[in-house]
N, C-alpha and C. Protein backbone atom coordinates (compact mmCIF):
# COMPACT_ATOMS: atom_id res chain seq x y z
N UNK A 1 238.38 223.99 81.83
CA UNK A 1 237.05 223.41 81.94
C UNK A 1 236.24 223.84 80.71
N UNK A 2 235.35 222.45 79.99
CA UNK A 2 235.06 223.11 79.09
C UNK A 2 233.52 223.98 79.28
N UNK A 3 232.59 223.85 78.63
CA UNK A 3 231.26 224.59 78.93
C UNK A 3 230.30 223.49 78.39
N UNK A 4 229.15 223.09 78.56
CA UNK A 4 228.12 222.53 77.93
C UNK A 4 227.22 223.71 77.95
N UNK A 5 226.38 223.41 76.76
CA UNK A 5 225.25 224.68 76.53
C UNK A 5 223.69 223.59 76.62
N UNK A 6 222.67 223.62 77.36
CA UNK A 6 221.64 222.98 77.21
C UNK A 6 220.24 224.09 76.92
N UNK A 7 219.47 223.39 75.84
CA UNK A 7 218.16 224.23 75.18
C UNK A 7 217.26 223.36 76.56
N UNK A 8 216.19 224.50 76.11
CA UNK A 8 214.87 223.85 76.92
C UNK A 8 214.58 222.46 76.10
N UNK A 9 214.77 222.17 75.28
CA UNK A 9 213.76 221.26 74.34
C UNK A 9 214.92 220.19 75.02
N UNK A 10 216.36 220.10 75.01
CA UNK A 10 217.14 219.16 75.66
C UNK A 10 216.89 218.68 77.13
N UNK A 11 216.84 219.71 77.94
CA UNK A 11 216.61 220.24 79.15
C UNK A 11 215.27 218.79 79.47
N UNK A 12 214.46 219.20 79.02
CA UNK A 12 213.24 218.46 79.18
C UNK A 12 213.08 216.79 78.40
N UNK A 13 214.00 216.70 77.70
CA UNK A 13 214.20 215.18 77.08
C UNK A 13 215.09 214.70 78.04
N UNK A 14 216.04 215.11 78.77
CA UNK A 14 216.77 214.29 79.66
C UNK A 14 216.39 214.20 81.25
N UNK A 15 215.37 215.23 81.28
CA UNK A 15 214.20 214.48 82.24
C UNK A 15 213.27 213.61 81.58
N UNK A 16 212.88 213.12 80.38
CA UNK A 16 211.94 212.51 80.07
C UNK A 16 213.13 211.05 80.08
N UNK A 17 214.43 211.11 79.74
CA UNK A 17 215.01 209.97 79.55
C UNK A 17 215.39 209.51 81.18
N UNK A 18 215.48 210.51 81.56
CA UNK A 18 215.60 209.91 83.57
C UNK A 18 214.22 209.23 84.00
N UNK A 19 213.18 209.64 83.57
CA UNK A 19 212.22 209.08 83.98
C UNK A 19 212.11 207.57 83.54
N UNK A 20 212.37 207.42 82.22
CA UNK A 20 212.59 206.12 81.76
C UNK A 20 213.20 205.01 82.38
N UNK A 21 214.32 205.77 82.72
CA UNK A 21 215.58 204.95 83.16
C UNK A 21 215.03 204.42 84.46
N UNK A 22 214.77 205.29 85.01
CA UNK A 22 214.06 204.93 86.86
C UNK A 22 212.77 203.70 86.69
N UNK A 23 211.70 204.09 85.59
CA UNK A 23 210.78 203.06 85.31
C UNK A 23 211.27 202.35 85.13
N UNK A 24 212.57 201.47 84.19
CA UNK A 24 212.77 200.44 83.43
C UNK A 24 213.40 199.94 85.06
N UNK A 25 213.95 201.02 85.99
CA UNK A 25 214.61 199.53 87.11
C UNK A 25 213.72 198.78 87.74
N UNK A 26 212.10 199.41 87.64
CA UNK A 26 211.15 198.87 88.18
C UNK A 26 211.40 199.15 89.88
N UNK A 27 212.51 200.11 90.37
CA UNK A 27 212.26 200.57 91.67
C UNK A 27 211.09 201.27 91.82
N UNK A 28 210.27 200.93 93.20
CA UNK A 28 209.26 201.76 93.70
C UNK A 28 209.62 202.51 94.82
N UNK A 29 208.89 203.55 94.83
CA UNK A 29 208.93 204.94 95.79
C UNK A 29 208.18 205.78 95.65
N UNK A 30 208.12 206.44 96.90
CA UNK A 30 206.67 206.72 97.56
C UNK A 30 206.61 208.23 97.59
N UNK A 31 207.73 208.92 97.22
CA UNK A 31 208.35 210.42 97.77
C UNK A 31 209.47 210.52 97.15
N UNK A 32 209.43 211.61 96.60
CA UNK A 32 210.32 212.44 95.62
C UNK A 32 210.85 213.49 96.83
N UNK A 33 211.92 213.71 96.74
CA UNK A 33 212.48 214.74 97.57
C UNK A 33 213.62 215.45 96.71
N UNK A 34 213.28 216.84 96.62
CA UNK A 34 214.26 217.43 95.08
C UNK A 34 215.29 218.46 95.80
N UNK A 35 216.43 219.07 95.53
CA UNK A 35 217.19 219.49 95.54
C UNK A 35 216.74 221.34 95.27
N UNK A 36 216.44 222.14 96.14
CA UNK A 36 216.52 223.68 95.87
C UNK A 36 217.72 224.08 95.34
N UNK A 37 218.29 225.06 94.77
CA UNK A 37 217.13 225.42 93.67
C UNK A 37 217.07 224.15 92.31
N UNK A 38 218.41 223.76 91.81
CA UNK A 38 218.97 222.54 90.50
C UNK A 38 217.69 221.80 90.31
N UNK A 39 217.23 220.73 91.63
CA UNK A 39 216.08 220.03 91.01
C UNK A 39 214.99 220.34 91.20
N UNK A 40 214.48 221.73 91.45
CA UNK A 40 212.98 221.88 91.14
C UNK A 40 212.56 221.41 90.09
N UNK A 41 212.68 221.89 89.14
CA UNK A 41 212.42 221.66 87.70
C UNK A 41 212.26 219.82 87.75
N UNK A 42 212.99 219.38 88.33
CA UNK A 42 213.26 217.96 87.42
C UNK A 42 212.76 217.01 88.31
N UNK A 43 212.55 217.61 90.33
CA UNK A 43 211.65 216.58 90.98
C UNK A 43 210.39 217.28 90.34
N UNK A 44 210.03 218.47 89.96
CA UNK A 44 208.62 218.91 89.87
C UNK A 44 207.89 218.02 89.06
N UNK A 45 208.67 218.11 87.24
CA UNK A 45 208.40 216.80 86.52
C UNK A 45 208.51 215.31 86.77
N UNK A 46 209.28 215.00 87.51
CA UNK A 46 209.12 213.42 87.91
C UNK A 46 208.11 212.81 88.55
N UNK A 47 207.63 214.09 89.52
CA UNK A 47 206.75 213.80 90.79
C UNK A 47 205.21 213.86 89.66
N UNK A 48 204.88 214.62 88.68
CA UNK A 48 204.34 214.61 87.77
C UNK A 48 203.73 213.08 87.34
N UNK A 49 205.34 213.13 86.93
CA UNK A 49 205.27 211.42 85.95
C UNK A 49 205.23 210.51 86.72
N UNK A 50 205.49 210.09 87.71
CA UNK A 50 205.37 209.17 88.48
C UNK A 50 203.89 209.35 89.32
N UNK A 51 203.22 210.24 89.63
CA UNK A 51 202.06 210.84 90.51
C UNK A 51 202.24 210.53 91.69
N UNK A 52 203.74 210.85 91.89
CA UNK A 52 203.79 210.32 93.59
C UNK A 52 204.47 212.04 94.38
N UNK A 53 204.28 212.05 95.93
CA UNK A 53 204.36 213.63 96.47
C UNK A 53 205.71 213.93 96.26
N UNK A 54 205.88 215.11 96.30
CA UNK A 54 206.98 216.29 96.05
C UNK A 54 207.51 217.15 97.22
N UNK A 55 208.84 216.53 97.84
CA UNK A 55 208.98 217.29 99.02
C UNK A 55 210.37 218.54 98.14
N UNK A 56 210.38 219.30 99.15
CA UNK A 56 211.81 219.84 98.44
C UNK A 56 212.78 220.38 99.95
N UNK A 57 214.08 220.31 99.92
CA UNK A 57 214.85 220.53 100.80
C UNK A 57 215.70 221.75 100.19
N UNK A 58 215.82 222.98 100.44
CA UNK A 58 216.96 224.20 100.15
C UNK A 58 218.07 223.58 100.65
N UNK A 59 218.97 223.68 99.35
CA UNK A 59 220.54 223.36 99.64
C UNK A 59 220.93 224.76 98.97
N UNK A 60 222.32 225.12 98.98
CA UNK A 60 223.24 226.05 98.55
C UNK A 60 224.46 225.34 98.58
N UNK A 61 225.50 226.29 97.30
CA UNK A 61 226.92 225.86 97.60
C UNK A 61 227.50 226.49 96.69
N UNK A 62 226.51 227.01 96.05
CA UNK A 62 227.21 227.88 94.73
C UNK A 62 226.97 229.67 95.05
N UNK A 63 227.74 230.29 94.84
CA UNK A 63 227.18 232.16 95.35
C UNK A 63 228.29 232.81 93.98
N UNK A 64 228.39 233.97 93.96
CA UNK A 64 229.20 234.86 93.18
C UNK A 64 228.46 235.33 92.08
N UNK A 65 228.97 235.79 91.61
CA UNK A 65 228.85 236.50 89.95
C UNK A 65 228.67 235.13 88.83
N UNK A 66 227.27 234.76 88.89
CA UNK A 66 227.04 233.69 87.59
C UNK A 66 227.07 232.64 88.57
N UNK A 67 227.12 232.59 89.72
CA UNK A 67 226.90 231.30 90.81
C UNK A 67 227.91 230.19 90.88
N UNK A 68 228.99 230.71 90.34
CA UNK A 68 230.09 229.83 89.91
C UNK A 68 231.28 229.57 90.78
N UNK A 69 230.71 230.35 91.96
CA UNK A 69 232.22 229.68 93.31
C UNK A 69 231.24 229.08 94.05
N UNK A 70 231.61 227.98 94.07
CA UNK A 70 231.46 226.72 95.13
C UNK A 70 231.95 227.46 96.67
N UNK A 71 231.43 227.37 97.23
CA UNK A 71 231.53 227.56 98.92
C UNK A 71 231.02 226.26 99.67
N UNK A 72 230.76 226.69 101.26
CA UNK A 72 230.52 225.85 102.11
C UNK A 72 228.90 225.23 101.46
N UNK A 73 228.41 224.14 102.20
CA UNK A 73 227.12 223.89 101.59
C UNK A 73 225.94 224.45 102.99
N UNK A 74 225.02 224.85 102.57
CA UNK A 74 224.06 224.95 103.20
C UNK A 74 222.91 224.54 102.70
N UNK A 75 222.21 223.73 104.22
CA UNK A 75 221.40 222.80 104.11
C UNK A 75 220.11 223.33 104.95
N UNK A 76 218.94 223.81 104.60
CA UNK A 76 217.91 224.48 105.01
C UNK A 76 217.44 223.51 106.60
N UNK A 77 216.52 224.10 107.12
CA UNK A 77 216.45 223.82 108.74
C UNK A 77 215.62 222.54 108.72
N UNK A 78 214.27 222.82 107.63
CA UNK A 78 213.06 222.19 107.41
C UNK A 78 212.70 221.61 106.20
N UNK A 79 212.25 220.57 106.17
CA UNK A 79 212.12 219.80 104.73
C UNK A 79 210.47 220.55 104.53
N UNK A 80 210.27 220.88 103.33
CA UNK A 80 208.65 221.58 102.72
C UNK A 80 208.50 220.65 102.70
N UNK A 81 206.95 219.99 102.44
CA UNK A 81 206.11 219.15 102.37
C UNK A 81 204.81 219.83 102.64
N UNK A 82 203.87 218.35 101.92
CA UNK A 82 202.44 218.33 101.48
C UNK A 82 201.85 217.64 101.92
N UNK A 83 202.75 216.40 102.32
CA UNK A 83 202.34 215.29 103.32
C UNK A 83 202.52 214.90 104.39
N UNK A 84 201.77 214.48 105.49
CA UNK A 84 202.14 214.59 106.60
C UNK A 84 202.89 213.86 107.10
N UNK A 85 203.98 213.07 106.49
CA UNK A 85 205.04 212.05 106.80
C UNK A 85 206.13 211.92 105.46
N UNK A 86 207.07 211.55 105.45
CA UNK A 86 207.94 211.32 104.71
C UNK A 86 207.53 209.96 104.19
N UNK A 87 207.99 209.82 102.99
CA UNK A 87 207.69 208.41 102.30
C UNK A 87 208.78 207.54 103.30
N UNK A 88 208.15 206.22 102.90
CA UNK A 88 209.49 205.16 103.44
C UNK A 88 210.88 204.62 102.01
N UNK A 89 210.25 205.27 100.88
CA UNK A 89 211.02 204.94 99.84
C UNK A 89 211.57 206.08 99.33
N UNK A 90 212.46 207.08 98.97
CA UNK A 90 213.06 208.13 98.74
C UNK A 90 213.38 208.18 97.38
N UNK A 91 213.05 209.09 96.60
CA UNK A 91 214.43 209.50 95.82
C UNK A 91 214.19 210.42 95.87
N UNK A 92 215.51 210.82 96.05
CA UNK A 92 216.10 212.24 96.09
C UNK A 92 217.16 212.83 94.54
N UNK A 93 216.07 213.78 94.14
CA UNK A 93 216.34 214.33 92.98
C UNK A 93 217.50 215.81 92.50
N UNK A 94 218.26 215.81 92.02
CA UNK A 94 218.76 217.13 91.89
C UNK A 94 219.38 217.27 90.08
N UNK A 95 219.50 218.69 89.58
CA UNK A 95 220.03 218.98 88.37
C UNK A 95 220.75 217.90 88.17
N UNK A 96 222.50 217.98 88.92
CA UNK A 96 223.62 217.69 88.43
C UNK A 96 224.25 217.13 89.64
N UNK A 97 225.24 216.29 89.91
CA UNK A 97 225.73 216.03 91.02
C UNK A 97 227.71 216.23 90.13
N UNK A 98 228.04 217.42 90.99
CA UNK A 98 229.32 217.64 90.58
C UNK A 98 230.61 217.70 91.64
N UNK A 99 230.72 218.43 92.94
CA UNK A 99 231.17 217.95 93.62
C UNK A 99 230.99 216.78 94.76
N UNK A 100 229.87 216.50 94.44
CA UNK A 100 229.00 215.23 95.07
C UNK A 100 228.61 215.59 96.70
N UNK A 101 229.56 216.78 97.11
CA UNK A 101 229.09 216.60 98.60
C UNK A 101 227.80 217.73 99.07
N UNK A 102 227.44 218.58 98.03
CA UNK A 102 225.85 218.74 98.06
C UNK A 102 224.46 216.95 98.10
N UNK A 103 224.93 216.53 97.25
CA UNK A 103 223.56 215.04 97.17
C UNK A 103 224.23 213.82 98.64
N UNK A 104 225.74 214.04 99.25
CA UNK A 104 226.04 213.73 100.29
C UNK A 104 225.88 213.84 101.63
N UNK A 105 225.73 215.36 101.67
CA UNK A 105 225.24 215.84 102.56
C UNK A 105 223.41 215.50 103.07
N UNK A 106 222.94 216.21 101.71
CA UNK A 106 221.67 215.98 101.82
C UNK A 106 221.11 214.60 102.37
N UNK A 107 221.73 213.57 102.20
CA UNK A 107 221.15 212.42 102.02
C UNK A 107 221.61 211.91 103.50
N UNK A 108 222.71 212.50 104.56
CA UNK A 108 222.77 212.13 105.78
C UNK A 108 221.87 212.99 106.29
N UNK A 109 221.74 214.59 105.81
CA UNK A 109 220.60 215.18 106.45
C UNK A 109 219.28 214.37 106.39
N UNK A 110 218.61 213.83 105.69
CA UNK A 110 217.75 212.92 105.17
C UNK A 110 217.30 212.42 106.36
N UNK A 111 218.45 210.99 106.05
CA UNK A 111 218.46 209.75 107.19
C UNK A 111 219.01 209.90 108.57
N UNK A 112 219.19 211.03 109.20
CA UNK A 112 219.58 211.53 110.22
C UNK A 112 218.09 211.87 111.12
N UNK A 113 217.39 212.59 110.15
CA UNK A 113 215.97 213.35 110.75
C UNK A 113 214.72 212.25 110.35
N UNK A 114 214.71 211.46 109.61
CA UNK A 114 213.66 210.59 109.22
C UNK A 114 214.08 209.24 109.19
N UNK A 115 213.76 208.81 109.93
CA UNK A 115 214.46 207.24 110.64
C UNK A 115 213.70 206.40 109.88
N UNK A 116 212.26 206.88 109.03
CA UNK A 116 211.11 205.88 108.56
C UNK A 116 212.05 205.21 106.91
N UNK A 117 212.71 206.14 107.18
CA UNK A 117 213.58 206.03 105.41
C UNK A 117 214.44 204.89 105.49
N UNK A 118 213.45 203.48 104.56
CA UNK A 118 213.89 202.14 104.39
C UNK A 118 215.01 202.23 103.27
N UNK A 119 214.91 203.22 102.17
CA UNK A 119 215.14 202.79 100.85
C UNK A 119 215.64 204.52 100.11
N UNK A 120 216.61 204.99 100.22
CA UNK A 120 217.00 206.11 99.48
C UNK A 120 217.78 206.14 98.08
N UNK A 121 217.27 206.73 97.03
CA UNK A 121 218.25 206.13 95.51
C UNK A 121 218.28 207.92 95.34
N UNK A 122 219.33 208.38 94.55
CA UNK A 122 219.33 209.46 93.90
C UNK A 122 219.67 209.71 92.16
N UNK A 123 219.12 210.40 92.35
CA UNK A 123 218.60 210.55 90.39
C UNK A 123 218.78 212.09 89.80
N UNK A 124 220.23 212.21 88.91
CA UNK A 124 220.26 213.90 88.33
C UNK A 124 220.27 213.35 87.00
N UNK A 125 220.32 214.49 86.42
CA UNK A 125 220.62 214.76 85.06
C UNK A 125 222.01 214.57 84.44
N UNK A 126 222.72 214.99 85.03
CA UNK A 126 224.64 215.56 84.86
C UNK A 126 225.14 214.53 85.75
N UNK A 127 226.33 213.74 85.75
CA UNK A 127 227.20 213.03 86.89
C UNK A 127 228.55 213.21 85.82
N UNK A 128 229.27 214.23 87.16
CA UNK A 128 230.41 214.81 86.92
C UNK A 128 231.59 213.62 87.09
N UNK A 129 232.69 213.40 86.74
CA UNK A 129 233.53 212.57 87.14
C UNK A 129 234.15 212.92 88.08
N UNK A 130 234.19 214.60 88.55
CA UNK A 130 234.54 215.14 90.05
C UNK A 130 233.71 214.32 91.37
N UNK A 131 232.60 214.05 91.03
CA UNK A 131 231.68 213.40 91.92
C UNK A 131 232.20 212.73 93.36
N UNK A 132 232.07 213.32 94.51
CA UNK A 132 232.53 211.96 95.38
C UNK A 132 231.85 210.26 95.75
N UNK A 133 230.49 211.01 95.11
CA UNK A 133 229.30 209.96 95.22
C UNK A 133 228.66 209.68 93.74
N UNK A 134 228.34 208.36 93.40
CA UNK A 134 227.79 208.26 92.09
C UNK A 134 226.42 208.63 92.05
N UNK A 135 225.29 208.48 91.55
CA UNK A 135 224.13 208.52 91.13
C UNK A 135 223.44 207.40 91.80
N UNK A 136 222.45 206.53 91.89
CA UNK A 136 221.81 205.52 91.13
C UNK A 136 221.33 206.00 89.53
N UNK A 137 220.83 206.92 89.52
CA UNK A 137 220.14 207.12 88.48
C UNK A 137 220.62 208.59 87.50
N UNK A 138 221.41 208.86 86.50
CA UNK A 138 221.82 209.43 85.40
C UNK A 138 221.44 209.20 84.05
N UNK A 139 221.60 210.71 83.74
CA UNK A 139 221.46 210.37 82.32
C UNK A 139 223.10 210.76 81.42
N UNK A 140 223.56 212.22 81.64
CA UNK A 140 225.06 211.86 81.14
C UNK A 140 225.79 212.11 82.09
N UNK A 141 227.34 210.78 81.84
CA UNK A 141 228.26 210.79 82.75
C UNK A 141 228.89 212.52 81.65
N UNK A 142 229.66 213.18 83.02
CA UNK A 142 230.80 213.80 81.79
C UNK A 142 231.93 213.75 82.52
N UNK A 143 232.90 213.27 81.79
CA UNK A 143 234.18 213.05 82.59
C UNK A 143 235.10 214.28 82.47
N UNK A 144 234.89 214.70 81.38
CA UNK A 144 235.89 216.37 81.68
C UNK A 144 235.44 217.59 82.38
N UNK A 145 233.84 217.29 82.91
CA UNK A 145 233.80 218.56 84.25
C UNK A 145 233.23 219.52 83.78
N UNK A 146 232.58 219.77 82.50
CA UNK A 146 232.32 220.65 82.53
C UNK A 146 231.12 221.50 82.80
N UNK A 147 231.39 222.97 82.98
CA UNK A 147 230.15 223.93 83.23
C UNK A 147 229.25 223.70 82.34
N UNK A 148 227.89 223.34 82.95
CA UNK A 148 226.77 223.01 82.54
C UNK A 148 226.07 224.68 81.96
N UNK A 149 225.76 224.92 80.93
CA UNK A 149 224.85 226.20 80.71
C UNK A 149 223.21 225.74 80.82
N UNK A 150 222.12 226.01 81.66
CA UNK A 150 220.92 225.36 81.59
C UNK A 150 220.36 226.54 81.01
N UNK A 151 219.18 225.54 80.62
CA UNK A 151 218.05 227.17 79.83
C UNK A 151 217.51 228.20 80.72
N UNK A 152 218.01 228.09 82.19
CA UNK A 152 216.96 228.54 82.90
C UNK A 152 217.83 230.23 83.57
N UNK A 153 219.56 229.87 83.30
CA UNK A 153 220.10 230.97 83.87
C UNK A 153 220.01 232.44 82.63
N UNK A 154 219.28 232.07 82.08
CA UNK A 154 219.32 233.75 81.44
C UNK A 154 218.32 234.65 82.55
N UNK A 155 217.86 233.70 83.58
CA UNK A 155 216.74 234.44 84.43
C UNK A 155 218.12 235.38 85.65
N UNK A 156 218.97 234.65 85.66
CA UNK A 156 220.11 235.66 86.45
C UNK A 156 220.54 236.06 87.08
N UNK A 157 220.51 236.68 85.42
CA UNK A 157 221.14 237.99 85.39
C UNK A 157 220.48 239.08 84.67
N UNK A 158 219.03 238.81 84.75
CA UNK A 158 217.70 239.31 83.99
C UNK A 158 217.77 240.78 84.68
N UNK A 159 217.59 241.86 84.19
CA UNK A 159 217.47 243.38 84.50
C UNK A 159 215.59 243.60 84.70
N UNK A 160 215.30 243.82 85.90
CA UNK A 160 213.99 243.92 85.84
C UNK A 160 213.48 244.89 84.76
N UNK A 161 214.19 245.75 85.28
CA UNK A 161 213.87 247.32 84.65
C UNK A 161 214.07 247.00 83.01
N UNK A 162 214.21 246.26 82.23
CA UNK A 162 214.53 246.31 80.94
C UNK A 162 213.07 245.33 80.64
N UNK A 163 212.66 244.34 81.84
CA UNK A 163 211.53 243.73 80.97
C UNK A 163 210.78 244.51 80.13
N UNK A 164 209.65 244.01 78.97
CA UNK A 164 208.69 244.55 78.91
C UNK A 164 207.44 243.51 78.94
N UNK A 165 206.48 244.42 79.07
CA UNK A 165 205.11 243.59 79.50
C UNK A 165 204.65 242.75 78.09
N UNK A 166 204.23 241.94 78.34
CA UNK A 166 203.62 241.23 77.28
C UNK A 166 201.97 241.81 76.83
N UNK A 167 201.86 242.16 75.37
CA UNK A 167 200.57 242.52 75.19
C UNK A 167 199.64 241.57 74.76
């Protein structure tokens, strides 16, 4: 497997090019629903750019040393929210969709508990060719699989005790 390395300055252009991509289909939706922890970052900015609410659902599936064994998935009890109803139009946002049955899961958890949900599309950054499920909405396919490096994991394996304070 090979490795991809992503900068912040990348990081944040391929949310600016997802956003594009979603405008140009001219789909509308009412509610962003993002992926704990992968799509904070990327429903936080969408929900931004679009000015529409920001729910977020805790998933897991990754644990170990560098978060890199895949395990069972876990899917949090309660969807967060700001609003007092779920949109009727969804997208559901996350980093990367690589074994696909994290954005699979989620999305029967979804439409299982919120019956109001006419219209669900999902939108990452990364679409692995491992995937069991495609996207609607990507920015790169990668067909050889590989480990994504984001700007955000130097946080870690960060040593508290070594910070220093900013003057």
């Amino acid at each position: 497997m090979s490795d991809l390395y992503i900068s912040w300055t990348e990081y944040h252009q391929k949310i600016e090019t997802l956003a594009t991509q979603i405008y140009q289909s001219q789909w509308q939706f009412n509610q962003i629903v993002c992926l704990a922890r992968g799509g904070l970052r990327v429903g936080d900015l969408l929900s931004r750019i679009f000015e529409q609410p920001m729910a977020i659902l805790g998933t897991s599936s990754y644990h170990g040393v560098g978060g890199k064994v895949r395990g069972k998935i876990k899917i949090a009890e309660h969807l967060t929210m700001t609003t007092d109803t779920l949109g009727s139009h969804v997208l559901l946002v996350d980093d990367l969709v690589d074994s696909g049955m994290s954005l699979q899961e989620s999305i029967h958890w979804l439409k299982s508990r919120y019956p109001q949900i006419q219209d669900l599309k999902t939108a990452v950054l990364w679409y692995k060719s491992c995937s069991v499920i495609p996207p609607d909405y990507y920015v790169d396919y990668l067909g050889d699989n590989p480990w994504i490096h984001q700007p955000f994991e130097c946080y870690e394996n960060m040593n508290l005790a070594e910070l220093k304070p900013q003057t």
